[in-house]
C-alpha atoms as a PDB file:
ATOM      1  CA  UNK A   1    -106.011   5.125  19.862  1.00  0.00           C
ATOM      2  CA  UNK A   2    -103.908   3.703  22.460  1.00  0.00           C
ATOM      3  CA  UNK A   3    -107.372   2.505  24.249  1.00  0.00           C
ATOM      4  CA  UNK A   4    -107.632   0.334  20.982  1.00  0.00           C
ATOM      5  CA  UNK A   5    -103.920  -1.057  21.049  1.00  0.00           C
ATOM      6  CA  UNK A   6    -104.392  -2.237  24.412  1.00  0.00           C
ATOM      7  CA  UNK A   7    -107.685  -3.826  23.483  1.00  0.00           C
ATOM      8  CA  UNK A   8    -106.239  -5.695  20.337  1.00  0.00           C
ATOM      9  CA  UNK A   9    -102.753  -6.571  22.933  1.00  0.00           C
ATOM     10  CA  UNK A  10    -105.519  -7.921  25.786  1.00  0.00           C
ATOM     11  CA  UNK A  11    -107.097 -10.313  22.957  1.00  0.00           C
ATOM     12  CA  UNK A  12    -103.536 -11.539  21.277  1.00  0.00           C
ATOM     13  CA  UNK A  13    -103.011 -13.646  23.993  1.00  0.00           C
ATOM     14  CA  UNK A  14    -106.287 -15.463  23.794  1.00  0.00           C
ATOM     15  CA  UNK A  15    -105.673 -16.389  20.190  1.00  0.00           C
ATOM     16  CA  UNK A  16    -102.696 -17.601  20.726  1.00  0.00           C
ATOM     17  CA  UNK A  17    -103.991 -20.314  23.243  1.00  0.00           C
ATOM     18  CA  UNK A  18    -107.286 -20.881  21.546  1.00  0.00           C
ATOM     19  CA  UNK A  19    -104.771 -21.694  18.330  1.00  0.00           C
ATOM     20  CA  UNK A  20    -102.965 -23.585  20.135  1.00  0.00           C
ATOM     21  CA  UNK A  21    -106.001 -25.997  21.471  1.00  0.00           C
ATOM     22  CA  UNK A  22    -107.195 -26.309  17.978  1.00  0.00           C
ATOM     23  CA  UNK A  23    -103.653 -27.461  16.621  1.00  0.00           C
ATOM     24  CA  UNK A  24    -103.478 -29.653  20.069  1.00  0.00           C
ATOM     25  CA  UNK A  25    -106.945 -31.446  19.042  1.00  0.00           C
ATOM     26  CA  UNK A  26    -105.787 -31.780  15.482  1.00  0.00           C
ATOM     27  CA  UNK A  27    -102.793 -33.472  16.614  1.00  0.00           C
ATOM     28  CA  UNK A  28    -104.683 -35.672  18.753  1.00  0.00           C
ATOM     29  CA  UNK A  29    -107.513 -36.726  16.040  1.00  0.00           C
ATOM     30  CA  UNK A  30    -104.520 -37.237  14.006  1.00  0.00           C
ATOM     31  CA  UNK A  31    -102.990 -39.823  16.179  1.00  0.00           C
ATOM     32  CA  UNK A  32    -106.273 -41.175  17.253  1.00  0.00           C
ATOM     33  CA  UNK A  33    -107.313 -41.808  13.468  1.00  0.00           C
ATOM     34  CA  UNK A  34    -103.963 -43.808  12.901  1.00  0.00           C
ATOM     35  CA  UNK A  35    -104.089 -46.136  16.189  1.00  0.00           C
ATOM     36  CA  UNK A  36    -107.975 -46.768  15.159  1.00  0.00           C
ATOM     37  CA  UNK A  37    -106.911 -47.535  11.549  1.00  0.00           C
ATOM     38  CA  UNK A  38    -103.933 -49.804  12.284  1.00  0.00           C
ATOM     39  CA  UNK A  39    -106.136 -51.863  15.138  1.00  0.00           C
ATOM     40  CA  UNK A  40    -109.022 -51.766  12.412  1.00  0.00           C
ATOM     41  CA  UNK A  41    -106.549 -53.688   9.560  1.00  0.00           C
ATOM     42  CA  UNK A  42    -105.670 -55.927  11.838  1.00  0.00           C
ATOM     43  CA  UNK A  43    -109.203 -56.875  13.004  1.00  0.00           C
ATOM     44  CA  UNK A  44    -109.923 -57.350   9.239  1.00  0.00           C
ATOM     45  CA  UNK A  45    -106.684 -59.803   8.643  1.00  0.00           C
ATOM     46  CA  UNK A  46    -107.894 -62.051  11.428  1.00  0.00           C
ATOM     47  CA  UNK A  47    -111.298 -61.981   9.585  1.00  0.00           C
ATOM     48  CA  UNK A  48    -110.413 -62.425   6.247  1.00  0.00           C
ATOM     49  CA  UNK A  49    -106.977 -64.543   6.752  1.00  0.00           C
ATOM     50  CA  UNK A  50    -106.689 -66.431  10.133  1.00  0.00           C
ATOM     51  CA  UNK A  51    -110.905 -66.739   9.909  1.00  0.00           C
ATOM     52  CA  UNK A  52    -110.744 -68.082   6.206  1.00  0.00           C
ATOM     53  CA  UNK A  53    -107.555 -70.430   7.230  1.00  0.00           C
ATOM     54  CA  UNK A  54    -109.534 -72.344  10.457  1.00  0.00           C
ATOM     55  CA  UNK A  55    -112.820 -72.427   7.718  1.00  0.00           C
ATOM     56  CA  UNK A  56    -110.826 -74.202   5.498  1.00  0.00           C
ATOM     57  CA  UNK A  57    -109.336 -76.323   7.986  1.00  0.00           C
ATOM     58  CA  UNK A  58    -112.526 -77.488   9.217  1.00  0.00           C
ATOM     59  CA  UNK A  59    -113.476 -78.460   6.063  1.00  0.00           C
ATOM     60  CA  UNK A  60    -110.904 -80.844   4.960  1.00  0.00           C
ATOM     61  CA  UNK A  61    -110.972 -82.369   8.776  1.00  0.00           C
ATOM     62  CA  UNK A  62    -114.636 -82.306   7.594  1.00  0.00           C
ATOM     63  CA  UNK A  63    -113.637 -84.200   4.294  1.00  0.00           C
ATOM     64  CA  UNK A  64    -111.213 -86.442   5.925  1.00  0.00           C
ATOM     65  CA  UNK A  65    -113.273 -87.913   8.414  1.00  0.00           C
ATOM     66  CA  UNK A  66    -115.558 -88.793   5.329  1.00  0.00           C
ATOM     67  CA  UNK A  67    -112.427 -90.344   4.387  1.00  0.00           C
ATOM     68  CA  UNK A  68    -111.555 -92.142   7.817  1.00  0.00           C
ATOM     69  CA  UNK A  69    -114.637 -93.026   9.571  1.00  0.00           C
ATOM     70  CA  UNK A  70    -112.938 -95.379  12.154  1.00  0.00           C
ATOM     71  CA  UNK A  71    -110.868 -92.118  13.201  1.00  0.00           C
ATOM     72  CA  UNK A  72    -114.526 -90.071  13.434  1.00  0.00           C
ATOM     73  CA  UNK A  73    -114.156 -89.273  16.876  1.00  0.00           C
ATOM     74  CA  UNK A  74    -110.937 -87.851  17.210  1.00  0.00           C
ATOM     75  CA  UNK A  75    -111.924 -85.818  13.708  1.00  0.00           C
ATOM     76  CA  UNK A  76    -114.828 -84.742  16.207  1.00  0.00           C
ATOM     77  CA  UNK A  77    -112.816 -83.809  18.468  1.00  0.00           C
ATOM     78  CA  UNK A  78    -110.409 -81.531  16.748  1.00  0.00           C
ATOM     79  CA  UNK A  79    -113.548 -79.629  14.828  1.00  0.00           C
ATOM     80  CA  UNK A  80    -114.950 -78.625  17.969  1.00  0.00           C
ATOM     81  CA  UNK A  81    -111.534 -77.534  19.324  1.00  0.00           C
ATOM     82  CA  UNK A  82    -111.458 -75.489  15.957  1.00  0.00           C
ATOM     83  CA  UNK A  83    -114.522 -74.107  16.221  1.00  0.00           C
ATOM     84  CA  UNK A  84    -114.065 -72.932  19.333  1.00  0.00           C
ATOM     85  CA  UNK A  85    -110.974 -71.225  18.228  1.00  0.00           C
ATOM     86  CA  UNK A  86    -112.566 -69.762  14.447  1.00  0.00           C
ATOM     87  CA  UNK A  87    -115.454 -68.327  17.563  1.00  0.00           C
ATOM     88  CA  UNK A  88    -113.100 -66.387  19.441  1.00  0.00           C
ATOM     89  CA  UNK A  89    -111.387 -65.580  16.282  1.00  0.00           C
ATOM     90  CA  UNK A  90    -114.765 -63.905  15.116  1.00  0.00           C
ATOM     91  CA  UNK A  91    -115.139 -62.368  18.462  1.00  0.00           C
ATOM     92  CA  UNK A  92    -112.046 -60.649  18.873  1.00  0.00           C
ATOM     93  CA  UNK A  93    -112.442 -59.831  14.912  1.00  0.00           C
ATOM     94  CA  UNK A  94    -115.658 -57.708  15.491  1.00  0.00           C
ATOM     95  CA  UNK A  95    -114.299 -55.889  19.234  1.00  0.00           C
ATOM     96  CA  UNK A  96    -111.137 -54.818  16.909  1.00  0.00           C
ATOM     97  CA  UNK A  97    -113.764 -53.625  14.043  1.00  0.00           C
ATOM     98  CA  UNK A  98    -116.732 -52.804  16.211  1.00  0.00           C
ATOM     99  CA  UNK A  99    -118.234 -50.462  13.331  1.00  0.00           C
ATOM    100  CA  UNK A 100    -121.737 -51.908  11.775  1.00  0.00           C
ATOM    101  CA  UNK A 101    -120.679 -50.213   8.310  1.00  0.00           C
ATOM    102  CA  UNK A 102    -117.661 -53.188   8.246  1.00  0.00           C
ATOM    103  CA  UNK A 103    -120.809 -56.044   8.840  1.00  0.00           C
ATOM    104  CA  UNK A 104    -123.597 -54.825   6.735  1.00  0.00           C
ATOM    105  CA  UNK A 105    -122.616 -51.819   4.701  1.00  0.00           C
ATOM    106  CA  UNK A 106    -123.357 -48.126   5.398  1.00  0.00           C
ATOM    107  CA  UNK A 107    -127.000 -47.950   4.522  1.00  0.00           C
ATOM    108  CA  UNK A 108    -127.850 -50.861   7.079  1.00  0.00           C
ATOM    109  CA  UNK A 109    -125.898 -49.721   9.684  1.00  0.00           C
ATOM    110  CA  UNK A 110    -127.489 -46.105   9.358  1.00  0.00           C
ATOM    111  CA  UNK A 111    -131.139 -47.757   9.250  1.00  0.00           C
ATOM    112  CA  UNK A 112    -130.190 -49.830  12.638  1.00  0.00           C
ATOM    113  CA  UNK A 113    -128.524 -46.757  13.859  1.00  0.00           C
ATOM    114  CA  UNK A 114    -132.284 -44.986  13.393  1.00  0.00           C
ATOM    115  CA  UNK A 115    -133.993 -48.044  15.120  1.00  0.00           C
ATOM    116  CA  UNK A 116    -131.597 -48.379  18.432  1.00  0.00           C
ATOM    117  CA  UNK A 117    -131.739 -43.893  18.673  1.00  0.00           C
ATOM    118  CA  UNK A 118    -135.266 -43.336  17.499  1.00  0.00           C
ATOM    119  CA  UNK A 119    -138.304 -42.483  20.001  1.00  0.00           C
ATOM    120  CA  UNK A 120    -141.578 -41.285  20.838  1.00  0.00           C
ATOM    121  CA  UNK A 121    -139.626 -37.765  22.073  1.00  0.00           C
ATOM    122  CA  UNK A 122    -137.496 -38.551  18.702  1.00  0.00           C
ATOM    123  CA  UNK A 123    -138.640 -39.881  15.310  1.00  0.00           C
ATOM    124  CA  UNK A 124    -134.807 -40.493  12.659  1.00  0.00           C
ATOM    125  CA  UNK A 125    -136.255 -40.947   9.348  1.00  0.00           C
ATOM    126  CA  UNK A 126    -133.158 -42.312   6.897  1.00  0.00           C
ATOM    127  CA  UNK A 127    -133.128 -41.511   3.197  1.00  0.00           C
ATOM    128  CA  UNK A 128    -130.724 -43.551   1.451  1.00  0.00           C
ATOM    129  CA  UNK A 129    -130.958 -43.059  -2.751  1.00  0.00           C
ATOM    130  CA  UNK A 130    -127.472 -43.685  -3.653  1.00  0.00           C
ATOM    131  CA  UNK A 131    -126.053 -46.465  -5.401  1.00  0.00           C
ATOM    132  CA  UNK A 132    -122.231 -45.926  -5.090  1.00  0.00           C
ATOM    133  CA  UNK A 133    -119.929 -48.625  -4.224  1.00  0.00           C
ATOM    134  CA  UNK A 134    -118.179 -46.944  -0.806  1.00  0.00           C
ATOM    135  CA  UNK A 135    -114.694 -48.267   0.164  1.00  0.00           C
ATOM    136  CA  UNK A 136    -115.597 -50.461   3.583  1.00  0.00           C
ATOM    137  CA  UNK A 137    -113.500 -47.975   5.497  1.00  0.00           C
ATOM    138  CA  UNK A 138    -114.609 -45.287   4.189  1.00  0.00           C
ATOM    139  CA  UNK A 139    -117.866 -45.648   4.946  1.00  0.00           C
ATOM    140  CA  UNK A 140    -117.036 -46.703   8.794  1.00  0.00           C
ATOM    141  CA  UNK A 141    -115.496 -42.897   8.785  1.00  0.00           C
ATOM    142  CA  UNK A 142    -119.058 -41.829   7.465  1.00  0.00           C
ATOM    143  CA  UNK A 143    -120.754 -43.806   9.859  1.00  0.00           C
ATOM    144  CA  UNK A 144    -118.921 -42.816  12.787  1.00  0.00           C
ATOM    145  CA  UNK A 145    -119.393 -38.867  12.020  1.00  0.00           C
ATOM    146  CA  UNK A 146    -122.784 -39.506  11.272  1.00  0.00           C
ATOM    147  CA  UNK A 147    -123.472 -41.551  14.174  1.00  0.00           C
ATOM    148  CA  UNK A 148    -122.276 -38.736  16.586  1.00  0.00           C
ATOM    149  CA  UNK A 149    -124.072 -36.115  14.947  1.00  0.00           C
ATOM    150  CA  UNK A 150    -127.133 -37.964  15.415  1.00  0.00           C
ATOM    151  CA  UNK A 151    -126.167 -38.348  19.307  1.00  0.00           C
ATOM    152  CA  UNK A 152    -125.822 -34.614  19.549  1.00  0.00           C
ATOM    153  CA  UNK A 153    -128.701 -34.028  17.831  1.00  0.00           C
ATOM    154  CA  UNK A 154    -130.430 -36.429  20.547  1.00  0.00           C
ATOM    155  CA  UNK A 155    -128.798 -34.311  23.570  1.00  0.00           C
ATOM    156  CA  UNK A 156    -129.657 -30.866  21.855  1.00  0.00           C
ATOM    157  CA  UNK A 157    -133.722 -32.273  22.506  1.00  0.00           C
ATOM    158  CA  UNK A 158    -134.111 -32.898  18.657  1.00  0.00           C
ATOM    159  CA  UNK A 159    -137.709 -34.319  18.341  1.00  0.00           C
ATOM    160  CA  UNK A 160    -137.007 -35.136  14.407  1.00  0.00           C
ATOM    161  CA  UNK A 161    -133.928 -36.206  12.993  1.00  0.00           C
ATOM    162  CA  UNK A 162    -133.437 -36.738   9.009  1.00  0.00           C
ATOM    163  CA  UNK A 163    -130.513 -38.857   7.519  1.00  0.00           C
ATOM    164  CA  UNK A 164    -129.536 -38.810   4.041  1.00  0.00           C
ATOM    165  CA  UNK A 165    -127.083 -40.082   1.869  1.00  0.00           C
ATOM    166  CA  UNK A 166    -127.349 -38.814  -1.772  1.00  0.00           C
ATOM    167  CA  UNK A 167    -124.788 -38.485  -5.150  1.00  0.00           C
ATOM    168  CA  UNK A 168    -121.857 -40.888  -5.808  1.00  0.00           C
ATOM    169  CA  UNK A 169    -118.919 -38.387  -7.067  1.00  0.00           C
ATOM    170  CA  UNK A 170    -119.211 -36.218  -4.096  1.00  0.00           C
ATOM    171  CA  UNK A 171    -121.648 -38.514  -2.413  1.00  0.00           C
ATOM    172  CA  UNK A 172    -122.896 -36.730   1.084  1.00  0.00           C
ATOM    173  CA  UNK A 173    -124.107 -37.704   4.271  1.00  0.00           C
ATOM    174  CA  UNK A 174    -127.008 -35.196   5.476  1.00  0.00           C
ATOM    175  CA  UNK A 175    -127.817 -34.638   9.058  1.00  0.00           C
ATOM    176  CA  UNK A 176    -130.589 -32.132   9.544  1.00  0.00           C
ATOM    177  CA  UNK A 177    -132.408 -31.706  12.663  1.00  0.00           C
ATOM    178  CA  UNK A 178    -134.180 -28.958  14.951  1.00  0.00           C
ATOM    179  CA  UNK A 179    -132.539 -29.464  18.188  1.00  0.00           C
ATOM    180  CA  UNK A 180    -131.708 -25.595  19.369  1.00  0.00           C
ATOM    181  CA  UNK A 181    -129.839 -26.244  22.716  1.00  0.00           C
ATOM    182  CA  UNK A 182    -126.789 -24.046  23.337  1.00  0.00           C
ATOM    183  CA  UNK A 183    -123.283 -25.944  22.937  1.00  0.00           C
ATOM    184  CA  UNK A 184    -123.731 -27.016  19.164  1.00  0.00           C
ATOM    185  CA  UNK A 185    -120.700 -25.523  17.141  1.00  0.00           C
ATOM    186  CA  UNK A 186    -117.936 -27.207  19.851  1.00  0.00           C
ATOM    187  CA  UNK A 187    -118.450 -30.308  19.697  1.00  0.00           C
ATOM    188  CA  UNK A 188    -119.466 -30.181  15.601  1.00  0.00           C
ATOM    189  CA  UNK A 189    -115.805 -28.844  15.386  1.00  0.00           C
ATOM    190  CA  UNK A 190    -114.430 -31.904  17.162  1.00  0.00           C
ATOM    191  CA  UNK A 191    -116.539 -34.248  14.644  1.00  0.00           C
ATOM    192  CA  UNK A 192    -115.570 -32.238  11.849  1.00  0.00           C
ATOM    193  CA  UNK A 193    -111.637 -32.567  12.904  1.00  0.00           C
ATOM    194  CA  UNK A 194    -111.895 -36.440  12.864  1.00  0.00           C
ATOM    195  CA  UNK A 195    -113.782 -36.745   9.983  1.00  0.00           C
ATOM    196  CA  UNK A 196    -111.265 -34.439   8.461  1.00  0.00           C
ATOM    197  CA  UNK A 197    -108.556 -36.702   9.273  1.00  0.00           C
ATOM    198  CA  UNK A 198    -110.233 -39.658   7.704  1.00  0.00           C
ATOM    199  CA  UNK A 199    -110.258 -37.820   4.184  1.00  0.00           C
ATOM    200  CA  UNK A 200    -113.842 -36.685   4.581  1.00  0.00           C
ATOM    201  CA  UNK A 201    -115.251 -33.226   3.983  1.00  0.00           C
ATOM    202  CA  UNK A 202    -117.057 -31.353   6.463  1.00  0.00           C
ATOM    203  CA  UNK A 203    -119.484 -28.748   7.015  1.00  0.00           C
ATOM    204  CA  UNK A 204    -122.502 -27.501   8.951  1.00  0.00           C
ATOM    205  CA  UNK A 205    -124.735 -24.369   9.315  1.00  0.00           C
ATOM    206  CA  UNK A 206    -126.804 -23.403  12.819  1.00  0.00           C
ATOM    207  CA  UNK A 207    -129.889 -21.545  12.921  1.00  0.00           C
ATOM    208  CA  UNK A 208    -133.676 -22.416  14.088  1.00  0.00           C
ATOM    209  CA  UNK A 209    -131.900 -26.258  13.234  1.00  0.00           C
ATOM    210  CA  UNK A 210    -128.613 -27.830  12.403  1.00  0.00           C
ATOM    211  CA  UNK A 211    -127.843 -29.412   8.911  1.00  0.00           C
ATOM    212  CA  UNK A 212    -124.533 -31.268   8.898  1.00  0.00           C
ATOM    213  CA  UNK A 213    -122.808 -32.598   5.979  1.00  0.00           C
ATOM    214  CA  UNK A 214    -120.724 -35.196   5.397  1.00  0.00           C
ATOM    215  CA  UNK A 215    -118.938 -35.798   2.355  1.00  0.00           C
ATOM    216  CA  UNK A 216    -117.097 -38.408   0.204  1.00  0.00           C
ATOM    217  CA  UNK A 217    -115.196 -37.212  -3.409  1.00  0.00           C
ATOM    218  CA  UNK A 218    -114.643 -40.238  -4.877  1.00  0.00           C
ATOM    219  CA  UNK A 219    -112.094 -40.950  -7.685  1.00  0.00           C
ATOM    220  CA  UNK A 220    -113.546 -40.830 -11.420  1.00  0.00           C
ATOM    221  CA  UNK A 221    -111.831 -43.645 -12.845  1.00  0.00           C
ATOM    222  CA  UNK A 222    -109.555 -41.971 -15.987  1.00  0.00           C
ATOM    223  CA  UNK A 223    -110.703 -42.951 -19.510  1.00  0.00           C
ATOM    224  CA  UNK A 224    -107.904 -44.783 -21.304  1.00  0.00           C
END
């Protein structure tokens, strides 16, 4: 008996500290998911505001030299110094929202995700058959997770990765693949925290493979 209570005293400790990591990396993600999200609007704004503003700009200087031909090569002038600044406008734009799902939606940026990672050693097959409308950041968050499951999957020696996204109210994000390598559930944990954070559900079973899910509950709208 007293063999036992020194045993259960010995391990106390340890969960204590291992608690104390997971509330430290919660913490973290939490932060982490608030910087990315506030540099992420304002990427967007330039896009969608300043962009739209110096588009519109051009166009009337566009209109006006129509309007003004003996004043065309000043006109010129100005549109290329606009242009130049709507380019680095676009540039800085897509380094402060470097996510794919943002350009082209989730489904494209999960089939060029499958081009850049697949291989001889490793063939990504993606399955898309939903037709929900996803929020744009929303599906960056399901991009990102799915992204680095795929990239573990890829270091665990995976030779077949599958990727699908099914159902619109939950719609999920499927990861299944038969990479075996020890060192799978720790850094699944850290994915799952973030994509926690970001309002996403997570979850994922290990055995002679590893199926990860991802998943979105999206709001039924109420019936008036």
């Amino acid at each position: 008996m007293a063999q036992s209570r020194r045993t259960q005293s010995k391990k106390t400790p340890r969960n204590k500290a291992k608690k104390k990591a997971n509330s430290d990396i919660e913490r973290i993600a939490a932060l982490y998911v608030q910087a990315r999200g506030a540099v992420v609007r304002a990427g967007r704004a330039l896009h969608d505001h300043v962009g739209s503003s110096l588009s519109s700009a051009g166009v009337q200087l566009q209109l006006l030299r129509m309007d003004e031909p003996q004043a065309g090569e000043r006109i010129d002038e100005a549109l290329r110094t606009l242009e130049e600044a709507l380019n680095k406008v676009r540039d800085l734009s897509q380094d402060l929202c470097p996510s794919p799902a943002y350009r082209g939606g989730l489904k494209q940026a999960l089939l060029r995700l499958a081009d850049q990672h697949g291989s001889s050693d490793c063939s990504i097959d993606v399955e898309y058959s939903t037709t929900a409308a996803i929020p744009a950041e929303i599906a960056a968050a399901l991009y990102e997770a799915g992204a680095a499951a795929v990239e573990q999957a890829i270091q665990l020696g995976a030779a077949r990765v599958r990727i699908a996204v099914r159902g619109a109210g939950p719609l999920v994000l499927r990861i299944a693949h038969d990479g075996r390598k020890p060192g799978r559930t720790r850094e699944l944990s850290v994915i799952g925290i973030l994509a926690r954070e970001q309002g996403l559900g997570f979850a994922y079973t290990t055995g002679k493979g590893t199926i990860v899910s991802i998943r979105y509950g999206s709001r039924r709208p109420s019936r008036g």
